[in-house]
C-alpha atoms as a PDB file:
ATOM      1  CA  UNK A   1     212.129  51.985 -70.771  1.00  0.00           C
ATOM      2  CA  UNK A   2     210.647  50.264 -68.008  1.00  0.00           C
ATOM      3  CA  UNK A   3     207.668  52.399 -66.470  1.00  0.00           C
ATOM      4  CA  UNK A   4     208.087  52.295 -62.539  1.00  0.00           C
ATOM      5  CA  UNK A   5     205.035  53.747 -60.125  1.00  0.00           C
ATOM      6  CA  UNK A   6     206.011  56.715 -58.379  1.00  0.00           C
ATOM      7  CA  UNK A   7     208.836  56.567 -55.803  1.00  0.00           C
ATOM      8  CA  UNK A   8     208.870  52.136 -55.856  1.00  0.00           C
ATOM      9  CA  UNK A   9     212.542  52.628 -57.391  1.00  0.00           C
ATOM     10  CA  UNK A  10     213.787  54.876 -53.761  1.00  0.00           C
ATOM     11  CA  UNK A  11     211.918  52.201 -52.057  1.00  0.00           C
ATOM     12  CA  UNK A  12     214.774  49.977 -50.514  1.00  0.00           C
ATOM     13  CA  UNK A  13     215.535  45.777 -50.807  1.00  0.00           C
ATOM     14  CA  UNK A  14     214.796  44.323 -47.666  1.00  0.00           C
ATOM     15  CA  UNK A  15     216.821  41.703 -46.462  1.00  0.00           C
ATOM     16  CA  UNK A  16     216.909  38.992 -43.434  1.00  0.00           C
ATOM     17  CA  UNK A  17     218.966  40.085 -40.716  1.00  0.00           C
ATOM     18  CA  UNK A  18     218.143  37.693 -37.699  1.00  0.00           C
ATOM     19  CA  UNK A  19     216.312  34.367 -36.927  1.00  0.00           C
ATOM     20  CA  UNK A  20     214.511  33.329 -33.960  1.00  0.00           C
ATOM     21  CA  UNK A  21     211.992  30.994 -32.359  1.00  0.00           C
ATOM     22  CA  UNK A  22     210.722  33.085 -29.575  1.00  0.00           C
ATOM     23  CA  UNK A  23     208.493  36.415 -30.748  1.00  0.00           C
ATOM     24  CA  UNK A  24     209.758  38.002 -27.299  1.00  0.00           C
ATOM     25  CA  UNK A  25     213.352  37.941 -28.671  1.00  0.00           C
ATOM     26  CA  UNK A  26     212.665  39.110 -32.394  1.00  0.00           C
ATOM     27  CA  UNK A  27     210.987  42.061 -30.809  1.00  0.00           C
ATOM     28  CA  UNK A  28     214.128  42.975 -28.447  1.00  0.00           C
ATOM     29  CA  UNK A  29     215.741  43.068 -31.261  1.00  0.00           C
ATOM     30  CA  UNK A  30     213.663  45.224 -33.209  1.00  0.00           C
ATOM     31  CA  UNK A  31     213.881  47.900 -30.608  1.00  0.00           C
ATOM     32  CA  UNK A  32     217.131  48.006 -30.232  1.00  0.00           C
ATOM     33  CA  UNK A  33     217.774  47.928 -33.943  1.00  0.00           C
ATOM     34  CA  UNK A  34     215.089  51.046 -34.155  1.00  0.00           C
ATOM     35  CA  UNK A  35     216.541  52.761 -31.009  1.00  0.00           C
ATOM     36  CA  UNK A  36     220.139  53.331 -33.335  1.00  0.00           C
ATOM     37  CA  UNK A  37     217.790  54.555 -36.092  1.00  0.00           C
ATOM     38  CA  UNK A  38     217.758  51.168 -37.964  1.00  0.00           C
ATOM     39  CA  UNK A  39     214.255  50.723 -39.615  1.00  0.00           C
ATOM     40  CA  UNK A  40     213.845  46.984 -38.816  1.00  0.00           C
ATOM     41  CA  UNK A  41     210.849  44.906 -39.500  1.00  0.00           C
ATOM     42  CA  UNK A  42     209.563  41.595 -37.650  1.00  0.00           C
ATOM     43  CA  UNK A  43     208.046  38.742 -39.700  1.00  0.00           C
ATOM     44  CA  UNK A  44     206.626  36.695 -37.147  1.00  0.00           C
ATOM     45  CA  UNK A  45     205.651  33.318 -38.998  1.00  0.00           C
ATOM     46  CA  UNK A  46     203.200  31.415 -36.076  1.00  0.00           C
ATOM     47  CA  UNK A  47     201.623  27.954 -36.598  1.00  0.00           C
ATOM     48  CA  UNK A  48     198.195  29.550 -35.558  1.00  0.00           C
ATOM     49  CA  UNK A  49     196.363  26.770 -36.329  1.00  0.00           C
ATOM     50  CA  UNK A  50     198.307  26.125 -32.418  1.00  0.00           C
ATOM     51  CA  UNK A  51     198.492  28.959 -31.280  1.00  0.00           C
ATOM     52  CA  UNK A  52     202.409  28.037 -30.556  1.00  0.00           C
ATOM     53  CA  UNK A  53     204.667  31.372 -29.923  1.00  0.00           C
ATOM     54  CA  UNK A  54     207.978  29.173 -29.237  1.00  0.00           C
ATOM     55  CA  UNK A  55     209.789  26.573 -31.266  1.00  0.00           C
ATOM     56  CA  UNK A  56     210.257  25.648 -34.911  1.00  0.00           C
ATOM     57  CA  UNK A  57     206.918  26.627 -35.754  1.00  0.00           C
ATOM     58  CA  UNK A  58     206.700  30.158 -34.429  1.00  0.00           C
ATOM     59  CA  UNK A  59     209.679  31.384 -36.231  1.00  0.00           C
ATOM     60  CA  UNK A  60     210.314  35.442 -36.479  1.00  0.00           C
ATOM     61  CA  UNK A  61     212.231  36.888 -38.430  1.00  0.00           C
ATOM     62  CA  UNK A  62     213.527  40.645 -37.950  1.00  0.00           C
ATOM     63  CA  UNK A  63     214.378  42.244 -41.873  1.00  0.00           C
ATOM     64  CA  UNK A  64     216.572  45.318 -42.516  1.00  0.00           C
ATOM     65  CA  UNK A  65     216.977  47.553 -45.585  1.00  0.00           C
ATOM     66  CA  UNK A  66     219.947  46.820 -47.967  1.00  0.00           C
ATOM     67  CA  UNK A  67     222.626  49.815 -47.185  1.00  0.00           C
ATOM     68  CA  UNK A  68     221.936  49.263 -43.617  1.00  0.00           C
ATOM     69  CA  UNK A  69     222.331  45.389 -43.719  1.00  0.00           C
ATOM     70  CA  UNK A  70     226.362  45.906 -42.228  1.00  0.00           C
ATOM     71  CA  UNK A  71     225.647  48.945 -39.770  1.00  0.00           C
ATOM     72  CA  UNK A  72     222.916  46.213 -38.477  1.00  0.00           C
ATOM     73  CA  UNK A  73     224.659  43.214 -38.174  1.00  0.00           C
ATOM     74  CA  UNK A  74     227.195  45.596 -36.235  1.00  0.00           C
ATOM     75  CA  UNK A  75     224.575  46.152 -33.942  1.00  0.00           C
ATOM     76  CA  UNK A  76     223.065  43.031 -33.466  1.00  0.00           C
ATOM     77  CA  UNK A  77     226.829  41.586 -33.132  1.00  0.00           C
ATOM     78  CA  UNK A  78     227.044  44.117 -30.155  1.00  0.00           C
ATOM     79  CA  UNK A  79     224.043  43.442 -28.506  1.00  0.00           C
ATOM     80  CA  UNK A  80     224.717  39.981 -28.482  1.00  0.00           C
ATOM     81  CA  UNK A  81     228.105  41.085 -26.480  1.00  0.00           C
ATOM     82  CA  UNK A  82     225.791  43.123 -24.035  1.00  0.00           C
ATOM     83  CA  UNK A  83     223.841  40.269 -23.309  1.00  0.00           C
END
């Protein structure tokens, strides 16, 4: 049997949710994710030797757990509706 530290096996798979090339937009999305109780992440992946924060080198990307993977593309699907 495998040992495992304590609690890493209740510790969920994070998966990507959502794409973008403009920080401002990952993080809107992020809040809104969190204000329905969704513990999103942002993984903002800037060129800094450039110091760019739009375009395809400043991608973000916004990561969900697992089991709420559906409930958030729900959301996102509806915000996108809103907007």
């Amino acid at each position: 049997m495998a040992a495992y530290p304590p609690g890493e096996r209740d510790q969920p798979r994070w998966v990507l949710l959502y794409t973008t090339n403009t920080l401002w937009e990952a993080e809107i999305v992020v809040g809104y994710l969190r204000s329905h109780g969704i513990g999103a992440v942002l993984v903002p992946q800037v060129d800094t030797t450039r110091t760019l924060t739009v375009g395809n080198l400043a991608l973000a990307k916004v990561y969900v757990p697992l089991p709420l993977y559906k409930e958030a593309a729900q959301l996102l699907e509806e915000y996108r509706l809103q907007q």
